[in-house]
PDB file of N, CA and C in Angstrom:
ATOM      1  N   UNK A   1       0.939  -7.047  -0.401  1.00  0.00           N
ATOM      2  CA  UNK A   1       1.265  -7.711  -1.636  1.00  0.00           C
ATOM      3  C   UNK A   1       2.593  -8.456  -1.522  1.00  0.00           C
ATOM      4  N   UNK A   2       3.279  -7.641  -1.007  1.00  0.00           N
ATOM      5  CA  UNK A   2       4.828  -8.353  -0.693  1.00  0.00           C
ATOM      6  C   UNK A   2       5.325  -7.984   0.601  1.00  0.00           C
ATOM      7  N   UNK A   3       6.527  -9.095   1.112  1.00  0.00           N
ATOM      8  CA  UNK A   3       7.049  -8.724   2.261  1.00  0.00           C
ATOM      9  C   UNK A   3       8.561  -9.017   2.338  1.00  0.00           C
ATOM     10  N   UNK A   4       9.000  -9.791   1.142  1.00  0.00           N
ATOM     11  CA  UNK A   4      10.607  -9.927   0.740  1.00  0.00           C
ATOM     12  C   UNK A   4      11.621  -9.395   0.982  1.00  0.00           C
ATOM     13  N   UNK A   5      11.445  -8.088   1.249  1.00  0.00           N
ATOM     14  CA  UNK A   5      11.798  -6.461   1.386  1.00  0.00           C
ATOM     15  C   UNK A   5      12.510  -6.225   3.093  1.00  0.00           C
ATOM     16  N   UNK A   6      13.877  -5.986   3.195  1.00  0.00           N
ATOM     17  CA  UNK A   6      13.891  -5.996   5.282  1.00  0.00           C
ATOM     18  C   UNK A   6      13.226  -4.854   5.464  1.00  0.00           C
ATOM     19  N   UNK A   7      12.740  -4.736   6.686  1.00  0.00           N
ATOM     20  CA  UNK A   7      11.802  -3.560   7.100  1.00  0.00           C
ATOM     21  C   UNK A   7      11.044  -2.890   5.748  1.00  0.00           C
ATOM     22  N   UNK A   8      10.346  -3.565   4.699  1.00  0.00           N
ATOM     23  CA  UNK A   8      10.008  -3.009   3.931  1.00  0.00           C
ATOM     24  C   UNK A   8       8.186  -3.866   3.336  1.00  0.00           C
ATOM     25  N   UNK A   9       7.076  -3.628   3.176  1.00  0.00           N
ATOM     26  CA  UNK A   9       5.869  -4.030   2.865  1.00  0.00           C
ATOM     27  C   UNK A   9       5.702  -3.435   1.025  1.00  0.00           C
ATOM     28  N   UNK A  10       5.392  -3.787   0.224  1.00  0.00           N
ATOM     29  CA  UNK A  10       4.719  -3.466  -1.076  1.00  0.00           C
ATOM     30  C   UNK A  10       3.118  -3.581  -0.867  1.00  0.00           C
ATOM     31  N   UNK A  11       2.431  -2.494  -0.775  1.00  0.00           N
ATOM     32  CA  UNK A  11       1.188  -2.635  -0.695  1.00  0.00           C
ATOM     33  C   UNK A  11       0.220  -2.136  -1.785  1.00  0.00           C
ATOM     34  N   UNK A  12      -0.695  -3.117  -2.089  1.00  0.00           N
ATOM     35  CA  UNK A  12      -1.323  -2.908  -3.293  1.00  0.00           C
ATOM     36  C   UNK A  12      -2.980  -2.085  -3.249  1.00  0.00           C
ATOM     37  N   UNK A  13      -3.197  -0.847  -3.310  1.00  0.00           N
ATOM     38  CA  UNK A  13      -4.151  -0.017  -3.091  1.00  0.00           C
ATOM     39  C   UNK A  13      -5.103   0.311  -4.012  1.00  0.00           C
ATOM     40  N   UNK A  14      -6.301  -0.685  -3.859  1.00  0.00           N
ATOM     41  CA  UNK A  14      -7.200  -0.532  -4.945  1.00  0.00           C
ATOM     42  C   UNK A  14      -8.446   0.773  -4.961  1.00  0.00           C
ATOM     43  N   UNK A  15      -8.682   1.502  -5.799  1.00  0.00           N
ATOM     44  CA  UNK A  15      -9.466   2.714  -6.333  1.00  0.00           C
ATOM     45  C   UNK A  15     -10.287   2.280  -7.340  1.00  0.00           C
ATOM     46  N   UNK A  16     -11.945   2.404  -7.121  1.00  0.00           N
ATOM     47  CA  UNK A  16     -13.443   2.505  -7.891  1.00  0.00           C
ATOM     48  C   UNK A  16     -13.897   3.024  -7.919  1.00  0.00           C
ATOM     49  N   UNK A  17     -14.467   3.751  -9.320  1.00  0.00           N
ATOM     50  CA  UNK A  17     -14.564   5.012  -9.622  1.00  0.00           C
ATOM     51  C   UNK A  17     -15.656   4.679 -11.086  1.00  0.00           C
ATOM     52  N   UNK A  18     -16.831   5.317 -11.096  1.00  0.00           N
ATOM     53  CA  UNK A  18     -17.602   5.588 -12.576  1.00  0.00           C
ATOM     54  C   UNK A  18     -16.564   6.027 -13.332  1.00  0.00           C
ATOM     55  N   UNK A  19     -16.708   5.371 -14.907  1.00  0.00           N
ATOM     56  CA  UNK A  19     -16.330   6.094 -16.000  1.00  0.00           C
ATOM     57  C   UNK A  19     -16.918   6.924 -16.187  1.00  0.00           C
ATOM     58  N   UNK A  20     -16.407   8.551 -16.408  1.00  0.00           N
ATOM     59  CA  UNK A  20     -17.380   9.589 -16.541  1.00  0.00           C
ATOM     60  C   UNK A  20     -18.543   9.538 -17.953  1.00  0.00           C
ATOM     61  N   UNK A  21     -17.800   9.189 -18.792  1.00  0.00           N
ATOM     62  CA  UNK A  21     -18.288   8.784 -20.303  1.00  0.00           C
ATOM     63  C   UNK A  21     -19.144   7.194 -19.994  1.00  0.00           C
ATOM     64  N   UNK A  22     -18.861   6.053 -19.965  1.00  0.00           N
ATOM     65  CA  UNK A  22     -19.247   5.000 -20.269  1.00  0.00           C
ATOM     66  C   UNK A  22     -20.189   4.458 -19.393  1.00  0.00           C
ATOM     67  N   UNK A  23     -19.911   5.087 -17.906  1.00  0.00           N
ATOM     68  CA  UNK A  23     -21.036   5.129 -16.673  1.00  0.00           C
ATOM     69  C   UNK A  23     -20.601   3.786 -16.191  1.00  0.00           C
ATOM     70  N   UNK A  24     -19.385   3.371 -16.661  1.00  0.00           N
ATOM     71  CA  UNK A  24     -19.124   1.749 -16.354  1.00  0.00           C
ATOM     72  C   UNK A  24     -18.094   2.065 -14.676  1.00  0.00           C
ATOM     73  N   UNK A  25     -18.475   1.153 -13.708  1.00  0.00           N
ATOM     74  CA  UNK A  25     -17.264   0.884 -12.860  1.00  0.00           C
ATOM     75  C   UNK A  25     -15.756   0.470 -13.471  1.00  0.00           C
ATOM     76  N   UNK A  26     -15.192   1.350 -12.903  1.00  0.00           N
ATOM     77  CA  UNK A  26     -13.348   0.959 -13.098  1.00  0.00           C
ATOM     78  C   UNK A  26     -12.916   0.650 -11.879  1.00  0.00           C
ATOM     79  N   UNK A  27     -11.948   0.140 -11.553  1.00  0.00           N
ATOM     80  CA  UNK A  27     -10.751  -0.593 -10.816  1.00  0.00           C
ATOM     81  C   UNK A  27      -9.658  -0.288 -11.403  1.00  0.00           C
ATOM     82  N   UNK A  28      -8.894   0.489 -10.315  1.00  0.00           N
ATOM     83  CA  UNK A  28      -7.648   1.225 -10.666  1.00  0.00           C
ATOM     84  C   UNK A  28      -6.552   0.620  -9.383  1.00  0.00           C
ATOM     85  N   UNK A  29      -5.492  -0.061 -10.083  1.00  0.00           N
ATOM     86  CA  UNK A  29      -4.572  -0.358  -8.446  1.00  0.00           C
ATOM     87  C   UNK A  29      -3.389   0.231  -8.339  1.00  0.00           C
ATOM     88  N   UNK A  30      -2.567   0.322  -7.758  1.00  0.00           N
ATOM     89  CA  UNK A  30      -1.513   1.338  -7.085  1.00  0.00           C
ATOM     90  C   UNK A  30      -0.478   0.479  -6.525  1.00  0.00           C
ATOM     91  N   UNK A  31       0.623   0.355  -6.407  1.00  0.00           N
ATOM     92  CA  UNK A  31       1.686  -0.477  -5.406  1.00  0.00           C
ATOM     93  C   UNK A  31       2.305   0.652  -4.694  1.00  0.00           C
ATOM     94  N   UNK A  32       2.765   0.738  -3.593  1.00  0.00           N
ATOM     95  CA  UNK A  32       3.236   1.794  -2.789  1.00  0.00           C
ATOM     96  C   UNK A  32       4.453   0.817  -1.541  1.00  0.00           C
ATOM     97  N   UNK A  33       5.443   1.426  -1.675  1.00  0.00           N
ATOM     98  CA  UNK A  33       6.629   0.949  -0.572  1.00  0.00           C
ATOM     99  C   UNK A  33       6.518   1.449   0.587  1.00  0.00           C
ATOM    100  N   UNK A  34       6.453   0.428   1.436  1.00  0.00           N
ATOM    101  CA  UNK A  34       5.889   1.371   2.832  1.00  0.00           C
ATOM    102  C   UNK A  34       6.743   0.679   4.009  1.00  0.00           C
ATOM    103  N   UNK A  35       7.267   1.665   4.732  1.00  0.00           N
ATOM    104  CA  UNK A  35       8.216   0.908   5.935  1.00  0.00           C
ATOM    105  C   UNK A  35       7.226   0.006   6.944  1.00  0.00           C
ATOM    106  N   UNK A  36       7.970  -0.628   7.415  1.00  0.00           N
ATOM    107  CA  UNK A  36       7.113  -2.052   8.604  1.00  0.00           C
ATOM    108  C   UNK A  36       8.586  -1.781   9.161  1.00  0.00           C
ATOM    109  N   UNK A  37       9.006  -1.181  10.655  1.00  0.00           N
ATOM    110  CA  UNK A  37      10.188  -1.126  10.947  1.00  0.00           C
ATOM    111  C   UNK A  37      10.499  -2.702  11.840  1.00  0.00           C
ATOM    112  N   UNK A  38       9.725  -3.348  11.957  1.00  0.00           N
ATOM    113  CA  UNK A  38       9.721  -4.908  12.784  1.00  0.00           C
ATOM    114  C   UNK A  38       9.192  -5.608  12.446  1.00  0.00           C
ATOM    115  N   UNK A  39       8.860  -5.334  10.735  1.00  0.00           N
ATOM    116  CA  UNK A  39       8.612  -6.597  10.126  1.00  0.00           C
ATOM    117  C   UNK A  39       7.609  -7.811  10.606  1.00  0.00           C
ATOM    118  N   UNK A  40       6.432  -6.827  10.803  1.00  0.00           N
ATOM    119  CA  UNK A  40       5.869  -7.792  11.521  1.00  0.00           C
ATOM    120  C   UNK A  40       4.007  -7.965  10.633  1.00  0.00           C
ATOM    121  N   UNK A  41       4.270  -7.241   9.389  1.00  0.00           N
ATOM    122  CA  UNK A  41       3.100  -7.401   8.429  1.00  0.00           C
ATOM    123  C   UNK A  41       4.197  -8.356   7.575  1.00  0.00           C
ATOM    124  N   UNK A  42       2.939  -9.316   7.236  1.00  0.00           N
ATOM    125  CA  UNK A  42       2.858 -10.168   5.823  1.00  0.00           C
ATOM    126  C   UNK A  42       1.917 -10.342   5.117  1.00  0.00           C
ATOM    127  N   UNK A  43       2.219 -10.807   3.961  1.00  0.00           N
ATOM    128  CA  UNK A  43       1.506 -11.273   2.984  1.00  0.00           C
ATOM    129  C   UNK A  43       0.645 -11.497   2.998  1.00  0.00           C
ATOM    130  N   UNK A  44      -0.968 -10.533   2.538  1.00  0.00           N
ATOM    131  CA  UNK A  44      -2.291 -11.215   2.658  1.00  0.00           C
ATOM    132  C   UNK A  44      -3.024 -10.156   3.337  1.00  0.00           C
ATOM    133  N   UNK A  45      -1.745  -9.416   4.799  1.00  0.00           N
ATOM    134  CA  UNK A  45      -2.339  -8.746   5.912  1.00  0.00           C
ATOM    135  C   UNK A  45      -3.678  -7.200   4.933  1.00  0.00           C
ATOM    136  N   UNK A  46      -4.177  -6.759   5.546  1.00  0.00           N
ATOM    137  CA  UNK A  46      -4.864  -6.158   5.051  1.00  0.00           C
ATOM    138  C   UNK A  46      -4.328  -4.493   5.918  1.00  0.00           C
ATOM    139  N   UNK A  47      -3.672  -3.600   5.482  1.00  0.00           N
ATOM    140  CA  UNK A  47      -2.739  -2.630   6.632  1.00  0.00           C
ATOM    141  C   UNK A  47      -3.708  -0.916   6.435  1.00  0.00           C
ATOM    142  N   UNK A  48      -2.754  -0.372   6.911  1.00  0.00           N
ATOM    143  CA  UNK A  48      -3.386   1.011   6.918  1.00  0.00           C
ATOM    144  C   UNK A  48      -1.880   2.185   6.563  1.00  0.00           C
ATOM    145  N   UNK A  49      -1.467   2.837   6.089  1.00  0.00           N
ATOM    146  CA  UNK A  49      -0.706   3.708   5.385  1.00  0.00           C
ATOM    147  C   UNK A  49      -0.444   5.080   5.381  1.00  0.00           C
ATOM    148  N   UNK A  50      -0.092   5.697   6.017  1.00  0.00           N
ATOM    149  CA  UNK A  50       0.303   7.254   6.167  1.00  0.00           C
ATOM    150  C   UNK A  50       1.439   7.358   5.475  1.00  0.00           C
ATOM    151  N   UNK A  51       0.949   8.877   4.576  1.00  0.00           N
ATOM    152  CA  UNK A  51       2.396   9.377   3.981  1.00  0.00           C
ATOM    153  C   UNK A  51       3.797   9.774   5.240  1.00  0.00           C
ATOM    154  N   UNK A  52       4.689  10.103   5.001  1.00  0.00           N
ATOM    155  CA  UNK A  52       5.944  10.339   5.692  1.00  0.00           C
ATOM    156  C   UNK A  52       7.040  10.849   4.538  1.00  0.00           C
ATOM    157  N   UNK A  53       8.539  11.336   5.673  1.00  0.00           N
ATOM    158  CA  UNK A  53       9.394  11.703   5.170  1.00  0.00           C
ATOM    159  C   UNK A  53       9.615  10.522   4.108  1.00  0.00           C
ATOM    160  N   UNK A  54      10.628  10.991   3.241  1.00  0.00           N
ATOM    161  CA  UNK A  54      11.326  10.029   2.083  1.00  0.00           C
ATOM    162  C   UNK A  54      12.194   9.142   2.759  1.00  0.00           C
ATOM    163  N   UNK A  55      12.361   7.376   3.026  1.00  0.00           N
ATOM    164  CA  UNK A  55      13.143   7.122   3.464  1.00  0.00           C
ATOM    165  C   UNK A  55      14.030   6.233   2.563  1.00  0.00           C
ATOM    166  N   UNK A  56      13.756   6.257   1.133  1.00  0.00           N
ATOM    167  CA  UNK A  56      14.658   6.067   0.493  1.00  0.00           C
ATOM    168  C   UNK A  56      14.111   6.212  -1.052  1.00  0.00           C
ATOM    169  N   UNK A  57      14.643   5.875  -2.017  1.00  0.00           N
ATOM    170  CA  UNK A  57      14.182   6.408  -3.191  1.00  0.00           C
ATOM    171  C   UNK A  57      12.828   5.912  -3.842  1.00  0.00           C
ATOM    172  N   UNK A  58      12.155   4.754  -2.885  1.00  0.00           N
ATOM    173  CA  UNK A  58      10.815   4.455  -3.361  1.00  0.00           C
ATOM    174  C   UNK A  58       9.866   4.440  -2.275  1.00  0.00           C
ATOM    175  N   UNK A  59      10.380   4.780  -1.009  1.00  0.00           N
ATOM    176  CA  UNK A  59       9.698   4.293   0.016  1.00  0.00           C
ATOM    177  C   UNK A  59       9.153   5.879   0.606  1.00  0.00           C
ATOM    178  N   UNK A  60       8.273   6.429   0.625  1.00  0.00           N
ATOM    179  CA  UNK A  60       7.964   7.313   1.388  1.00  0.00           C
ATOM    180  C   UNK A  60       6.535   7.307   2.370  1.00  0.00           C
ATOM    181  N   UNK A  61       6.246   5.669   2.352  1.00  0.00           N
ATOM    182  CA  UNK A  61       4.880   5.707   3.156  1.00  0.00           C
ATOM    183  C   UNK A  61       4.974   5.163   3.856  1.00  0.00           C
ATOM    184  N   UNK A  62       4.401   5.100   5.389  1.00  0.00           N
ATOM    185  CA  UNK A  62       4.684   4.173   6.884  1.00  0.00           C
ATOM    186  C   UNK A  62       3.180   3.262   7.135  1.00  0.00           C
ATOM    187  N   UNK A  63       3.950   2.291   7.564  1.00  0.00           N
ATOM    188  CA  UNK A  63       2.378   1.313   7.673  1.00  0.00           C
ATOM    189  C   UNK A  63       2.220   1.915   9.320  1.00  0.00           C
ATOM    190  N   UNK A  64       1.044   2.250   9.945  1.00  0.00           N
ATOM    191  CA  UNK A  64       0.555   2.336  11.162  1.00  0.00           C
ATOM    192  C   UNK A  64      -0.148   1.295  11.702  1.00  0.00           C
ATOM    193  N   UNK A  65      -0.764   0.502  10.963  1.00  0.00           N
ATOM    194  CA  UNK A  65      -1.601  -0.617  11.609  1.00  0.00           C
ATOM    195  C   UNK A  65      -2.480  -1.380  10.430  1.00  0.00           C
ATOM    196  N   UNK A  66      -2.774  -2.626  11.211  1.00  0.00           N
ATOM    197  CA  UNK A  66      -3.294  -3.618  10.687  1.00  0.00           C
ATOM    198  C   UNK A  66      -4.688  -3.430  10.632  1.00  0.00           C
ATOM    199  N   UNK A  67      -5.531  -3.788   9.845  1.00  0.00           N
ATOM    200  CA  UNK A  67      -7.125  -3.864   9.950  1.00  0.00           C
ATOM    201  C   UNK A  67      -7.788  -4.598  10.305  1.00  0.00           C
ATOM    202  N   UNK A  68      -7.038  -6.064  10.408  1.00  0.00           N
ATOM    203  CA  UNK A  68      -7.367  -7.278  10.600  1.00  0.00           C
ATOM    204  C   UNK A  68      -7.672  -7.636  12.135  1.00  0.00           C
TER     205      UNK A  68
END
């Protein structure tokens, strides 16, 4: 979603799921701060995400790789 950030990715993580009641599909999205230590994902990339230690007050997830 974003890459503005030094060593830093905003990634936007979409979740679809039945309404239990309405039986309708939902779309639920998520933003998550995730280290890129070489900055080498951008904008568009499609990545992959493991939790990790806290490395600062919003960032506690590491990108491992690209899908693309």
């Amino acid at each position: 979603m974003s890459d503005k950030g030094d060593k830093t990715v905003v990634v936007l993580v979409e979740r679809r799921f039945t309404h239990p009641v309405m039986k309708k599909t939902i779309r639920k999205t998520k933003r998550y701060h995730a280290h890129d230590p070489e900055n080498k994902f951008k904008m568009g990339d499609a990545v992959r995400i493991v939790e990790c230690r806290p490395l600062s007050k919003t960032k506690t997830w590491q990108v491992i790789e690209s899908d693309a």
